[in-house]
PDB file of N, CA and C in Angstrom:
ATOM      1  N   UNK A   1       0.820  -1.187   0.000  1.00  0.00           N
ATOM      2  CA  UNK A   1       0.000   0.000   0.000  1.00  0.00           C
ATOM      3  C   UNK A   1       0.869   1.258   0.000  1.00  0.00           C
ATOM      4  N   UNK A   2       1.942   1.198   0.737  1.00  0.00           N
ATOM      5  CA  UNK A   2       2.967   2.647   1.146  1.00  0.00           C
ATOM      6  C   UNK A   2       3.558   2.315  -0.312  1.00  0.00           C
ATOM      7  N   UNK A   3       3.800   1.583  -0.843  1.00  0.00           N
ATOM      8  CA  UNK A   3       4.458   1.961  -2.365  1.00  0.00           C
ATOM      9  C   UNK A   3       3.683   2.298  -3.608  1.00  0.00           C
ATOM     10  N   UNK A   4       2.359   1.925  -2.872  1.00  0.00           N
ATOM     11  CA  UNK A   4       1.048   2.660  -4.284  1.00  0.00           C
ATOM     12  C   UNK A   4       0.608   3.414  -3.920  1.00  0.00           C
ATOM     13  N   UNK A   5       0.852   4.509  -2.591  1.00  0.00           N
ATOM     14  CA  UNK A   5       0.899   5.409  -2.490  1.00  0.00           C
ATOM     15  C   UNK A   5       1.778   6.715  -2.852  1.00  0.00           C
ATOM     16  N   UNK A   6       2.915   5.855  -2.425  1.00  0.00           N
ATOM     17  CA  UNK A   6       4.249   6.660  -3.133  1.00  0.00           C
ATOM     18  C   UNK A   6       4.204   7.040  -4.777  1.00  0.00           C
ATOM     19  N   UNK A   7       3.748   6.199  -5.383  1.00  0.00           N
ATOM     20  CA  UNK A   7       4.042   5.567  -6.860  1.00  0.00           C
ATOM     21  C   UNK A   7       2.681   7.025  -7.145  1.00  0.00           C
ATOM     22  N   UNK A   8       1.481   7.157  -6.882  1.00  0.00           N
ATOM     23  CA  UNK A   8       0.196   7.562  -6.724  1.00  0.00           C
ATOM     24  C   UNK A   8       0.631   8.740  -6.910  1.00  0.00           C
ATOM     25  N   UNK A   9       1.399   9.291  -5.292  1.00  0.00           N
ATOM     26  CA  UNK A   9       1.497  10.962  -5.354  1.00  0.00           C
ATOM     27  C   UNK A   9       2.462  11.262  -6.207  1.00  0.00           C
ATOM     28  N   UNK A  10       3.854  10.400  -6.365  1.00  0.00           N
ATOM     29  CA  UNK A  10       4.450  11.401  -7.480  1.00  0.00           C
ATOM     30  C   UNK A  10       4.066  11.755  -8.563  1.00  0.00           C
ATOM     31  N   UNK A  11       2.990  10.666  -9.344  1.00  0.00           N
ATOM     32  CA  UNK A  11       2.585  10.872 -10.151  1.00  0.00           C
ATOM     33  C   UNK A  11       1.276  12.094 -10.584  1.00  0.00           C
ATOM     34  N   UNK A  12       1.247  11.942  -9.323  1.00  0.00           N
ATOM     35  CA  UNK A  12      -0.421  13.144  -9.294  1.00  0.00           C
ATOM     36  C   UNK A  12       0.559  14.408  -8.747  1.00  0.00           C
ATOM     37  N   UNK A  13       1.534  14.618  -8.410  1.00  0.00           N
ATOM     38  CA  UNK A  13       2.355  15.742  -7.846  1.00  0.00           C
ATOM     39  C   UNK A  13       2.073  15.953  -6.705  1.00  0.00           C
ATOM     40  N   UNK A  14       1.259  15.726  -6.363  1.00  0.00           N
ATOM     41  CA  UNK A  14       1.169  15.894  -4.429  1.00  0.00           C
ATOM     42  C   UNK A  14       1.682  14.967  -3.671  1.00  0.00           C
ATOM     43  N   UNK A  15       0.973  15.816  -2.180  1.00  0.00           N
ATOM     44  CA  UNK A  15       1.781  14.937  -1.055  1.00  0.00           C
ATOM     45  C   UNK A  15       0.731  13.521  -0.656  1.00  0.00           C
ATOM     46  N   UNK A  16       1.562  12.903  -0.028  1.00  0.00           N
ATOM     47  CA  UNK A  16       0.856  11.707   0.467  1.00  0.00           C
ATOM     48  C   UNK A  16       0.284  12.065   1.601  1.00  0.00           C
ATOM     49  N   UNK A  17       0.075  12.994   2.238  1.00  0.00           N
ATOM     50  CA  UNK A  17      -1.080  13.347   3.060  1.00  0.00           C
ATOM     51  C   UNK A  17      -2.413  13.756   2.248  1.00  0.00           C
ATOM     52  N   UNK A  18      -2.246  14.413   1.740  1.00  0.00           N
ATOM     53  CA  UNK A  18      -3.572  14.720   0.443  1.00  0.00           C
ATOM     54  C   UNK A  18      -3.918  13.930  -0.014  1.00  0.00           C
ATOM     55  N   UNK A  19      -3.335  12.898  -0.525  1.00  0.00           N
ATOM     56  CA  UNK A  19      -3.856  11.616  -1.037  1.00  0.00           C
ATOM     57  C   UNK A  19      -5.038  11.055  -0.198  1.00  0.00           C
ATOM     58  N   UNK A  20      -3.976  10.812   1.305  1.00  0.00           N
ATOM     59  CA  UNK A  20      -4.730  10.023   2.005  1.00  0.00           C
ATOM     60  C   UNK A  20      -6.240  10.437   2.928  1.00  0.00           C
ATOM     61  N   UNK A  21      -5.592  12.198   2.941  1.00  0.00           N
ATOM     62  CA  UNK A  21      -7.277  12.961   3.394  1.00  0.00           C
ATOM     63  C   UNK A  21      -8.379  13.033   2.447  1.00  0.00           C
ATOM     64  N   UNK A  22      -7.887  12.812   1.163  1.00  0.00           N
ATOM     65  CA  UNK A  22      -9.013  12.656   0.315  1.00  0.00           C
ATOM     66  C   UNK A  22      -9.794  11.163   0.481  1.00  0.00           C
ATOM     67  N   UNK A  23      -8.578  10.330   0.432  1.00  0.00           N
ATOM     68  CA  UNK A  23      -9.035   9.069   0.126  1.00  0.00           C
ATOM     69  C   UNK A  23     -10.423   8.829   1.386  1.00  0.00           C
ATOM     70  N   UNK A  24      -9.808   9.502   2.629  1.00  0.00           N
ATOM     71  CA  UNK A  24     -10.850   9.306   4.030  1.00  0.00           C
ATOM     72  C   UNK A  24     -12.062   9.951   3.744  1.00  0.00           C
ATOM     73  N   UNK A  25     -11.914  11.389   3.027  1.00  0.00           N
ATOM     74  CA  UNK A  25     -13.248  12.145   2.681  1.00  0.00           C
ATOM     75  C   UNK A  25     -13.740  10.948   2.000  1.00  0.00           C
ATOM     76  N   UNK A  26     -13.337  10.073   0.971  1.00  0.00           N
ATOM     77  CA  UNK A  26     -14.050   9.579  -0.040  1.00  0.00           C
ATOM     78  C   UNK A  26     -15.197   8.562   0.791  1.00  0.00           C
ATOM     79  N   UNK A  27     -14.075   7.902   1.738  1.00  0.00           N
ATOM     80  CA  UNK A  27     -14.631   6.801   2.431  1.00  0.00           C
ATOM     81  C   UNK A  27     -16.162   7.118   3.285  1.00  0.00           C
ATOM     82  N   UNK A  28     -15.808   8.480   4.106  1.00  0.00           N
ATOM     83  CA  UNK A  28     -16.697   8.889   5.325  1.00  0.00           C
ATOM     84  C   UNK A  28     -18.085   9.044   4.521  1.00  0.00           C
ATOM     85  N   UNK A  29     -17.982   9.518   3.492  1.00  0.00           N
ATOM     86  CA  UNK A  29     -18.908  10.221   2.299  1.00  0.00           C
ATOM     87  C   UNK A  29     -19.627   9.290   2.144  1.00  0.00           C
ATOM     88  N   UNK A  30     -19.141   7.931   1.820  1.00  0.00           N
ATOM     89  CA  UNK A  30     -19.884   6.766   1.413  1.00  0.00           C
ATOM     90  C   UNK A  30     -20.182   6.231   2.557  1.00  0.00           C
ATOM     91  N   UNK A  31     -19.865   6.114   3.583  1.00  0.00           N
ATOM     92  CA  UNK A  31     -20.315   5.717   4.915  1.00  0.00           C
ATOM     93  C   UNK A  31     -21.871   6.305   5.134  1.00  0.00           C
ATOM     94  N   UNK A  32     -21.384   7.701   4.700  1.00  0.00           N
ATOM     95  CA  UNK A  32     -22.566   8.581   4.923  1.00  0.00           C
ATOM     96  C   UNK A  32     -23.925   8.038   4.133  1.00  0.00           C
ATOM     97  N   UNK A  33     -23.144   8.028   3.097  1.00  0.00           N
ATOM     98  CA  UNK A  33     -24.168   7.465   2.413  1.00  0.00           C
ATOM     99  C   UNK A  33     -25.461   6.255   2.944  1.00  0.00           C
ATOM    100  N   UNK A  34     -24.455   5.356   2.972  1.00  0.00           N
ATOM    101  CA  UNK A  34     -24.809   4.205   3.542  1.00  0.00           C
ATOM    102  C   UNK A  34     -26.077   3.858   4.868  1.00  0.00           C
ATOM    103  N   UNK A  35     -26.100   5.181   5.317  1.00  0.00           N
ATOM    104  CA  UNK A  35     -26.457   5.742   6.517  1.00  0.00           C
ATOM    105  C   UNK A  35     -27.920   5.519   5.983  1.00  0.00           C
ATOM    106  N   UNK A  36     -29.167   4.847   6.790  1.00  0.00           N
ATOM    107  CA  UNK A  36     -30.289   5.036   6.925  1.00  0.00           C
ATOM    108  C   UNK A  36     -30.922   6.422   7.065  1.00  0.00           C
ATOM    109  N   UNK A  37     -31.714   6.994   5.993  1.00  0.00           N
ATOM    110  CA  UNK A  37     -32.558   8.322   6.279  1.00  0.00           C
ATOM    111  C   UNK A  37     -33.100   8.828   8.003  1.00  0.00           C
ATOM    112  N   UNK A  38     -33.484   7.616   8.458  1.00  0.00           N
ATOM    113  CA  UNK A  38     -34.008   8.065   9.211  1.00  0.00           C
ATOM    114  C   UNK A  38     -32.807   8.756  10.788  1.00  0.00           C
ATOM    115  N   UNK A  39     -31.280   7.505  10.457  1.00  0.00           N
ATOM    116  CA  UNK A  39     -30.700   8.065  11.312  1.00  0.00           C
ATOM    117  C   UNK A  39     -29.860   9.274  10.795  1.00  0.00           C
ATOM    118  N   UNK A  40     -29.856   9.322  10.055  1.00  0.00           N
ATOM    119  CA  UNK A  40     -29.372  11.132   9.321  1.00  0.00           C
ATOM    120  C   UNK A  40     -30.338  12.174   9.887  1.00  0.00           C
ATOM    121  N   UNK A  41     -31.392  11.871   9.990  1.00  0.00           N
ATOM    122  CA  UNK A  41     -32.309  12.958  10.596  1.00  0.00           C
ATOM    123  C   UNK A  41     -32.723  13.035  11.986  1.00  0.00           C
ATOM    124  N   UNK A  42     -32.556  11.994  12.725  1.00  0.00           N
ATOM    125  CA  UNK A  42     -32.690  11.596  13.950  1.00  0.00           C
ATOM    126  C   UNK A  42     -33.032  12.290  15.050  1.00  0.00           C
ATOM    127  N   UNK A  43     -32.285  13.462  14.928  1.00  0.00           N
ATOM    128  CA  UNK A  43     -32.048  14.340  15.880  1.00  0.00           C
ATOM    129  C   UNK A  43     -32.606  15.799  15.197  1.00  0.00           C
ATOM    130  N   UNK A  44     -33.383  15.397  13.899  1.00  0.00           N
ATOM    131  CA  UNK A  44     -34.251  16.678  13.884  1.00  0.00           C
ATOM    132  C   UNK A  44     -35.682  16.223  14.159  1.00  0.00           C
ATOM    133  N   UNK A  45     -36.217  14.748  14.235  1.00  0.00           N
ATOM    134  CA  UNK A  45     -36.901  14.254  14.435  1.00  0.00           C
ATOM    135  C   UNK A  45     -37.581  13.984  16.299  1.00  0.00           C
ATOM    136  N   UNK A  46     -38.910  14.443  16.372  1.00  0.00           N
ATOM    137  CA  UNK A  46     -39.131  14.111  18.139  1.00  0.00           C
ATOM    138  C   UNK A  46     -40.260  15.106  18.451  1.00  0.00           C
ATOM    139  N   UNK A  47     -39.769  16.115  19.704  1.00  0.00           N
ATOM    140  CA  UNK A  47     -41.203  16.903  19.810  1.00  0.00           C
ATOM    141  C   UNK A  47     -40.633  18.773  20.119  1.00  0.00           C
ATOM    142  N   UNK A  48     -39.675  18.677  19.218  1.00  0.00           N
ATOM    143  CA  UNK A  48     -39.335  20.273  19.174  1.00  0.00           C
ATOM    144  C   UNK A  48     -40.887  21.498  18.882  1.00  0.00           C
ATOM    145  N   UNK A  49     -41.213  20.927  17.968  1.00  0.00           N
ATOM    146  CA  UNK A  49     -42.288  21.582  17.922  1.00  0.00           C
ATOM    147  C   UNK A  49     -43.551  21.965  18.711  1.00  0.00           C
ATOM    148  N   UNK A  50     -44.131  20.549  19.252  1.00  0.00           N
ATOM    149  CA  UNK A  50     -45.397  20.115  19.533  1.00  0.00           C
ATOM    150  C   UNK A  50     -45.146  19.840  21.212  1.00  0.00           C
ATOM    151  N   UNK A  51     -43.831  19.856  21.507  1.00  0.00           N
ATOM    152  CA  UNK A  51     -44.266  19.018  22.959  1.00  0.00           C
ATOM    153  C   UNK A  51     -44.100  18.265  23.599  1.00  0.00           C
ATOM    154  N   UNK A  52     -44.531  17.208  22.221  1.00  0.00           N
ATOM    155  CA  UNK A  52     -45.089  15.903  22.674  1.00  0.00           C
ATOM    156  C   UNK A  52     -44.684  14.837  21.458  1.00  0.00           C
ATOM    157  N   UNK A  53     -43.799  13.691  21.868  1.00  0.00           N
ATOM    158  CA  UNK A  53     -42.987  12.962  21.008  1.00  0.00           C
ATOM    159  C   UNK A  53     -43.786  11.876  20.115  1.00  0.00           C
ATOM    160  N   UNK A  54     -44.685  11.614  20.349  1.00  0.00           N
ATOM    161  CA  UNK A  54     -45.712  10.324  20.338  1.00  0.00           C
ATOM    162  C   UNK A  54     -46.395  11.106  19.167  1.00  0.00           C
ATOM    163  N   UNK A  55     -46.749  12.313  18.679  1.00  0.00           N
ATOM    164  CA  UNK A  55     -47.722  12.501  17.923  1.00  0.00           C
ATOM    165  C   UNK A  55     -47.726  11.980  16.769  1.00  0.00           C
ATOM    166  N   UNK A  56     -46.513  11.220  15.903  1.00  0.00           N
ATOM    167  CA  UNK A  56     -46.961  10.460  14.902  1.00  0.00           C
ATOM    168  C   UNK A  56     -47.620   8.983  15.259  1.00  0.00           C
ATOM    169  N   UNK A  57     -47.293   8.468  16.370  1.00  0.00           N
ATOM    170  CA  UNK A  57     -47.645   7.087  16.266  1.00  0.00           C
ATOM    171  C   UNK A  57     -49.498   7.377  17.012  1.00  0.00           C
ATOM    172  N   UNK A  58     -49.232   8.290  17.628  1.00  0.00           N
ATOM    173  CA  UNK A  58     -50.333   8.307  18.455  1.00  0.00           C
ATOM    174  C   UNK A  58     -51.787   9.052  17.654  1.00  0.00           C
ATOM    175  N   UNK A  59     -51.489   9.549  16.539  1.00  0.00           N
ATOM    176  CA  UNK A  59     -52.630  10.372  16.009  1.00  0.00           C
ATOM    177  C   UNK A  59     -53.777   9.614  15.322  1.00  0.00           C
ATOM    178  N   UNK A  60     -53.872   8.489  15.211  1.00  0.00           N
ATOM    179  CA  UNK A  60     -54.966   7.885  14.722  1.00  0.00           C
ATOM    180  C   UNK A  60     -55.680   7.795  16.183  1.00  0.00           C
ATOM    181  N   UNK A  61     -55.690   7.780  16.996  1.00  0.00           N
ATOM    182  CA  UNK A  61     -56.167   7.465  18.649  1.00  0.00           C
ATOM    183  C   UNK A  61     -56.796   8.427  18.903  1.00  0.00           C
ATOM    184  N   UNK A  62     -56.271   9.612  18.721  1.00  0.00           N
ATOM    185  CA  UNK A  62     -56.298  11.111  19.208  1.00  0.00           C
ATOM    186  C   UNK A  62     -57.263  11.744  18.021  1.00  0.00           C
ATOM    187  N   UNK A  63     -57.534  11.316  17.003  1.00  0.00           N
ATOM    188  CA  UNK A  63     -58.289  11.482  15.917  1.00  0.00           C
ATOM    189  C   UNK A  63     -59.669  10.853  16.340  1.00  0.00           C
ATOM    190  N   UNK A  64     -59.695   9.567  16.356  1.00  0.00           N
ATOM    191  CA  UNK A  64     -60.986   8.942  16.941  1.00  0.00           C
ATOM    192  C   UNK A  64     -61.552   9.547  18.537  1.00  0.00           C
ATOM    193  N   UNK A  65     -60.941   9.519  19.404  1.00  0.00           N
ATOM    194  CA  UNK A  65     -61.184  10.372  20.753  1.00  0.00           C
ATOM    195  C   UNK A  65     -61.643  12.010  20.052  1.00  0.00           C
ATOM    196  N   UNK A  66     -61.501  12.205  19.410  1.00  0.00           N
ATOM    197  CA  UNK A  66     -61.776  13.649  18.969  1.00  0.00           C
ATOM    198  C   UNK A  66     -63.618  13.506  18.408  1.00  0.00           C
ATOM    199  N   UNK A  67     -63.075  12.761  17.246  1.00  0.00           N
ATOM    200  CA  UNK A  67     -64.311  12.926  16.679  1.00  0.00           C
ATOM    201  C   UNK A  67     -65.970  11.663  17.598  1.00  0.00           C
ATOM    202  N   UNK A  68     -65.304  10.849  18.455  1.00  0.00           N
ATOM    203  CA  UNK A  68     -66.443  10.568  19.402  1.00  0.00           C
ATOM    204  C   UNK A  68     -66.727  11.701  20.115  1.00  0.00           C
ATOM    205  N   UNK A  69     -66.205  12.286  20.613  1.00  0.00           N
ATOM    206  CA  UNK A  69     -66.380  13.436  21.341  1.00  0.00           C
ATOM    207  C   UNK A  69     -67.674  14.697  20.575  1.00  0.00           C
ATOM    208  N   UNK A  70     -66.567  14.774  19.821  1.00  0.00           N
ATOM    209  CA  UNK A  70     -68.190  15.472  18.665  1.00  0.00           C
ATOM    210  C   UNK A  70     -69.643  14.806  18.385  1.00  0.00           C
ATOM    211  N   UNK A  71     -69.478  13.693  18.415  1.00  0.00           N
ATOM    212  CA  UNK A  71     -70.275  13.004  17.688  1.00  0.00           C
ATOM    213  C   UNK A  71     -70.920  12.875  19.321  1.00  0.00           C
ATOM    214  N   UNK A  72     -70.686  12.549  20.174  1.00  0.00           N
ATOM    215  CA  UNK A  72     -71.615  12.173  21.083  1.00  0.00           C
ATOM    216  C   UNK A  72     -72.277  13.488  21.956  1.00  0.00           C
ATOM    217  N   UNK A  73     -71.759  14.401  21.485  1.00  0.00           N
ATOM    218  CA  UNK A  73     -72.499  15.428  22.829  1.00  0.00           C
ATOM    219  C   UNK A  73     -73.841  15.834  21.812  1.00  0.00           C
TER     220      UNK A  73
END
Protein backbone atom coordinates (compact mmCIF):
# COMPACT_ATOMS: atom_id res chain seq x y z
CA UNK A 1 0.00 0.00 0.00
CA UNK A 2 2.97 2.65 1.15
CA UNK A 3 4.46 1.96 -2.37
CA UNK A 4 1.05 2.66 -4.28
CA UNK A 5 0.90 5.41 -2.49
CA UNK A 6 4.25 6.66 -3.13
CA UNK A 7 4.04 5.57 -6.86
CA UNK A 8 0.20 7.56 -6.72
CA UNK A 9 1.50 10.96 -5.35
CA UNK A 10 4.45 11.40 -7.48
CA UNK A 11 2.59 10.87 -10.15
CA UNK A 12 -0.42 13.14 -9.29
CA UNK A 13 2.36 15.74 -7.85
CA UNK A 14 1.17 15.89 -4.43
CA UNK A 15 1.78 14.94 -1.05
CA UNK A 16 0.86 11.71 0.47
CA UNK A 17 -1.08 13.35 3.06
CA UNK A 18 -3.57 14.72 0.44
CA UNK A 19 -3.86 11.62 -1.04
CA UNK A 20 -4.73 10.02 2.00
CA UNK A 21 -7.28 12.96 3.39
CA UNK A 22 -9.01 12.66 0.31
CA UNK A 23 -9.03 9.07 0.13
CA UNK A 24 -10.85 9.31 4.03
CA UNK A 25 -13.25 12.14 2.68
CA UNK A 26 -14.05 9.58 -0.04
CA UNK A 27 -14.63 6.80 2.43
CA UNK A 28 -16.70 8.89 5.32
CA UNK A 29 -18.91 10.22 2.30
CA UNK A 30 -19.88 6.77 1.41
CA UNK A 31 -20.31 5.72 4.91
CA UNK A 32 -22.57 8.58 4.92
CA UNK A 33 -24.17 7.46 2.41
CA UNK A 34 -24.81 4.20 3.54
CA UNK A 35 -26.46 5.74 6.52
CA UNK A 36 -30.29 5.04 6.93
CA UNK A 37 -32.56 8.32 6.28
CA UNK A 38 -34.01 8.07 9.21
CA UNK A 39 -30.70 8.07 11.31
CA UNK A 40 -29.37 11.13 9.32
CA UNK A 41 -32.31 12.96 10.60
CA UNK A 42 -32.69 11.60 13.95
CA UNK A 43 -32.05 14.34 15.88
CA UNK A 44 -34.25 16.68 13.88
CA UNK A 45 -36.90 14.25 14.43
CA UNK A 46 -39.13 14.11 18.14
CA UNK A 47 -41.20 16.90 19.81
CA UNK A 48 -39.33 20.27 19.17
CA UNK A 49 -42.29 21.58 17.92
CA UNK A 50 -45.40 20.11 19.53
CA UNK A 51 -44.27 19.02 22.96
CA UNK A 52 -45.09 15.90 22.67
CA UNK A 53 -42.99 12.96 21.01
CA UNK A 54 -45.71 10.32 20.34
CA UNK A 55 -47.72 12.50 17.92
CA UNK A 56 -46.96 10.46 14.90
CA UNK A 57 -47.65 7.09 16.27
CA UNK A 58 -50.33 8.31 18.45
CA UNK A 59 -52.63 10.37 16.01
CA UNK A 60 -54.97 7.88 14.72
CA UNK A 61 -56.17 7.47 18.65
CA UNK A 62 -56.30 11.11 19.21
CA UNK A 63 -58.29 11.48 15.92
CA UNK A 64 -60.99 8.94 16.94
CA UNK A 65 -61.18 10.37 20.75
CA UNK A 66 -61.78 13.65 18.97
CA UNK A 67 -64.31 12.93 16.68
CA UNK A 68 -66.44 10.57 19.40
CA UNK A 69 -66.38 13.44 21.34
CA UNK A 70 -68.19 15.47 18.67
CA UNK A 71 -70.27 13.00 17.69
CA UNK A 72 -71.62 12.17 21.08
CA UNK A 73 -72.50 15.43 22.83
Amino acid sequence: MEEKLNKYSELKGVSKTSVVKEALAQYFSRKTLNTRPYELGSDLFGQEGSGSSDRSSSYKLKLKKKLNEKHSH
